[in-house]
Protein backbone atom coordinates (compact mmCIF):
# COMPACT_ATOMS: atom_id res chain seq x y z
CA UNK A 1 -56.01 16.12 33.22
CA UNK A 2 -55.14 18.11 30.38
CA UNK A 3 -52.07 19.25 32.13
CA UNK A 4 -50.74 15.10 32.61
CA UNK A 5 -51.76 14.82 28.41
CA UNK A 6 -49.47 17.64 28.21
CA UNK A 7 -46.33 16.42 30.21
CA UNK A 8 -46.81 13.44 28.57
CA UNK A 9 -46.48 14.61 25.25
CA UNK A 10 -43.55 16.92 25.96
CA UNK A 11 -41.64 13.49 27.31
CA UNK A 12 -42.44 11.78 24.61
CA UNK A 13 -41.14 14.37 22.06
CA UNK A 14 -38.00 15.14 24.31
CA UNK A 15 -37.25 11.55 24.82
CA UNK A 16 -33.51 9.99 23.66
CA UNK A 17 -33.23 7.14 25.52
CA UNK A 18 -35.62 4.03 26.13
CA UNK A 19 -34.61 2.23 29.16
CA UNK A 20 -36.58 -1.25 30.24
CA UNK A 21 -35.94 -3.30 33.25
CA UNK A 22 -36.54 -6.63 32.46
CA UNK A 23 -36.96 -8.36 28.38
CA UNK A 24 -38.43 -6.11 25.90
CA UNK A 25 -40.41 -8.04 22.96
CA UNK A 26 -40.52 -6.37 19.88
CA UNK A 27 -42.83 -7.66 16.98
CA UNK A 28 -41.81 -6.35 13.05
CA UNK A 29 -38.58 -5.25 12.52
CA UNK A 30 -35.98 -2.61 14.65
CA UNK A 31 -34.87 0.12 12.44
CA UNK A 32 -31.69 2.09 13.88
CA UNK A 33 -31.46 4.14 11.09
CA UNK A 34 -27.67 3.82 10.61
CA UNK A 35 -27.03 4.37 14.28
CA UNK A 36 -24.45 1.71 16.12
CA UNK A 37 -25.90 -1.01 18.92
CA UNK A 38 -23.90 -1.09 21.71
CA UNK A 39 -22.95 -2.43 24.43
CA UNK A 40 -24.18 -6.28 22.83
CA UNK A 41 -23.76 -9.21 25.40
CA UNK A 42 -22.48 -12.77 24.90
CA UNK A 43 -24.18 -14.47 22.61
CA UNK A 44 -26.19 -17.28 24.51
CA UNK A 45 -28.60 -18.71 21.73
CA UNK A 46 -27.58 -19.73 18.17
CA UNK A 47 -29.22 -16.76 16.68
CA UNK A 48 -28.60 -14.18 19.30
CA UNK A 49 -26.81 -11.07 18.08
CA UNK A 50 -23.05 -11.35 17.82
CA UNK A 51 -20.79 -8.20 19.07
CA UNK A 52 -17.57 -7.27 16.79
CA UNK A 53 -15.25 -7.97 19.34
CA UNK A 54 -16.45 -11.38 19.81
CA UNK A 55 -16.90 -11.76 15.95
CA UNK A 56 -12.87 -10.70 15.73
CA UNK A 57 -11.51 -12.97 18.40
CA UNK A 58 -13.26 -15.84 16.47
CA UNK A 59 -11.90 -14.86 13.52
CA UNK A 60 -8.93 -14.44 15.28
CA UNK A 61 -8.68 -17.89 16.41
CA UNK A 62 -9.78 -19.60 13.18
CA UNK A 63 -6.73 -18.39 11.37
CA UNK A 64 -4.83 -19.59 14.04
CA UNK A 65 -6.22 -23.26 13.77
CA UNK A 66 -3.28 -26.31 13.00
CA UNK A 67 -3.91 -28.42 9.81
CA UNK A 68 -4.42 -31.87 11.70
CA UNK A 69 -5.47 -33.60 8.72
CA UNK A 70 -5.87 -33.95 4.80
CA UNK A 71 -8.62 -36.00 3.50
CA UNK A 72 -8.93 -37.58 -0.18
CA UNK A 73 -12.22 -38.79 -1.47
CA UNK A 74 -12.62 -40.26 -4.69
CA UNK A 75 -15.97 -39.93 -6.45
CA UNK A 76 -17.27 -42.73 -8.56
CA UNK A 77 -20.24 -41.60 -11.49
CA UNK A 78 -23.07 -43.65 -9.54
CA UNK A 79 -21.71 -43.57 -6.33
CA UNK A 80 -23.63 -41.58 -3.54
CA UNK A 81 -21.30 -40.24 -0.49
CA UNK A 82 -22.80 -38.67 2.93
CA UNK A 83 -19.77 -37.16 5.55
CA UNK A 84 -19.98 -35.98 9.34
CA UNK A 85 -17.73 -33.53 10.15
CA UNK A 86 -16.86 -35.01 13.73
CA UNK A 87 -17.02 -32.82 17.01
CA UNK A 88 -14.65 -30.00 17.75
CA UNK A 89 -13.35 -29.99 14.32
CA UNK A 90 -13.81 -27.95 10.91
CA UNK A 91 -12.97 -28.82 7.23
CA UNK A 92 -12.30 -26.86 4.43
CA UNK A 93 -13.34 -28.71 1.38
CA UNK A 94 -11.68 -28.48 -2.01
CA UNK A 95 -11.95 -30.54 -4.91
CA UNK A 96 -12.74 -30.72 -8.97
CA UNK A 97 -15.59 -31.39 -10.20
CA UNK A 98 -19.00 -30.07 -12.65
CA UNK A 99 -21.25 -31.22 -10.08
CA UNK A 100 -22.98 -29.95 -7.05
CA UNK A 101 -22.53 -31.00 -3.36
CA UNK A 102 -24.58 -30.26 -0.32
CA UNK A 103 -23.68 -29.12 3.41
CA UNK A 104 -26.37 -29.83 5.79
CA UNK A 105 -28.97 -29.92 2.90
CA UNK A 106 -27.37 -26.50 1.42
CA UNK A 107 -26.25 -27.08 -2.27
CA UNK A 108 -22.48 -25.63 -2.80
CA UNK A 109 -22.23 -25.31 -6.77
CA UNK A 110 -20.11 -25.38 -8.82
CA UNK A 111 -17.45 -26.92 -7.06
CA UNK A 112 -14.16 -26.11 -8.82
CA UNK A 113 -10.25 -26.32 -8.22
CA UNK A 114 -10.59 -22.65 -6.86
CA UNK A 115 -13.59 -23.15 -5.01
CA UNK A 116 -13.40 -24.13 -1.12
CA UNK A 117 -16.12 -24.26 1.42
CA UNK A 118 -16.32 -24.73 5.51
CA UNK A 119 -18.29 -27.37 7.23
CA UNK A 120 -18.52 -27.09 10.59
CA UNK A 121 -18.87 -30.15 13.32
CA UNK A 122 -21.85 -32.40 12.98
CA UNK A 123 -22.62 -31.19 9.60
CA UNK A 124 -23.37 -33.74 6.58
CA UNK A 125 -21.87 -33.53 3.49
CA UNK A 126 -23.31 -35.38 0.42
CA UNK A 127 -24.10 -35.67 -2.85
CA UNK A 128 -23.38 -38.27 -5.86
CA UNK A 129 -26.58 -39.23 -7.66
CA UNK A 130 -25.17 -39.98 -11.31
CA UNK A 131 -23.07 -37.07 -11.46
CA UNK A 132 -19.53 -36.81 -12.97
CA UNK A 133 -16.28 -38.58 -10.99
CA UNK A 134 -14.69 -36.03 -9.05
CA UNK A 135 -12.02 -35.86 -6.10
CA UNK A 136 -13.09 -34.11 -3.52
CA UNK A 137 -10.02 -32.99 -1.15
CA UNK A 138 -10.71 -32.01 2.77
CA UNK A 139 -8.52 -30.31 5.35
CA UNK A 140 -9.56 -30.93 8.60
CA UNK A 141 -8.57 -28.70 11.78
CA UNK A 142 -9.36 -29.13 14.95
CA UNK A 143 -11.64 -27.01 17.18
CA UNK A 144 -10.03 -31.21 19.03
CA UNK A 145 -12.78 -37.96 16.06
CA UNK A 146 -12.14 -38.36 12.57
CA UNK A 147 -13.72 -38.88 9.12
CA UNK A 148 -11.12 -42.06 8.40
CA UNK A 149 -13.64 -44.06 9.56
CA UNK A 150 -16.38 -42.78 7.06
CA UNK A 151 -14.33 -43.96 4.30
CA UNK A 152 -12.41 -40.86 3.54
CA UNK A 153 -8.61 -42.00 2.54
CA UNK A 154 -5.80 -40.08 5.31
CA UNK A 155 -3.03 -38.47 3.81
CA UNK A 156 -0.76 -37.10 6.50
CA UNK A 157 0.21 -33.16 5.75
């Protein structure tokens, strides 16, 4: 017996690698103290690990996206506004304003001539609520609907 403890302890101490057939389940936290992860599959869940490659070629790909359109939105002082992005597309949203805005519940402040944030599709921008007039500007690319009919005023690029 004492001679199993022994070989058992010696593995343990000489151990590098941990191999598991099958899903591990960790509880707390995974510390790699610096070290790379490799070898990182696709990505099948929303908040599954994301490899650099992958992360690149999306980046990639986003710089490469065509303007399709250019959005103008006038904001009234009492007037309260709600946007979908629509599938397969993305909008960069520009504007000027002392006010704050929200994307999918997320408040973007301040919101400034230099300031621009993403929304991506299905997400709901909105605000208002007895804030300053603004004009809120959006660029819309496509990723392949429309936000004319949500009010927004179509300027072609």
């Amino acid at each position: 017996m004492r001679y199993l403890v022994f070989i058992l302890i010696l593995n343990l101490i000489y151990m590098q690698e941990l191999q598991v057939e099958g899903n591990l389940k960790v509880t707390g936290t995974i510390d790699a103290q610096g070290n790379p992860v490799t070898n990182i599959g696709e990505p099948v869940e929303l908040n599954d690990a994301v490899n650099l490659g992958l992360m690149q070629n999306s980046l990639d790909e986003l710089s490469n996206l065509k303007l399709e359109r250019i959005y103008s939105y006038k904001h009234n002082e009492d007037d309260q506004f709600s946007f979908t992005v629509p599938s397969n597309k993305i909008w960069k949203i520009t504007g000027v304003a002392n006010a704050p805005y929200f994307i999918d519940g997320i408040e973007v402040y301040p919101f400034t001539m230099m300031d621009e944030s993403w929304a991506f599709s299905n997400e709901i921008i909105s605000g208002g609520w007895g804030f300053q007039p603004f004009i809120m500007t959006i660029f819309e690319y496509s990723i392949s609907g429309s936000g004319s009919d949500q009010g927004l005023d179509y300027i072609e690029p």
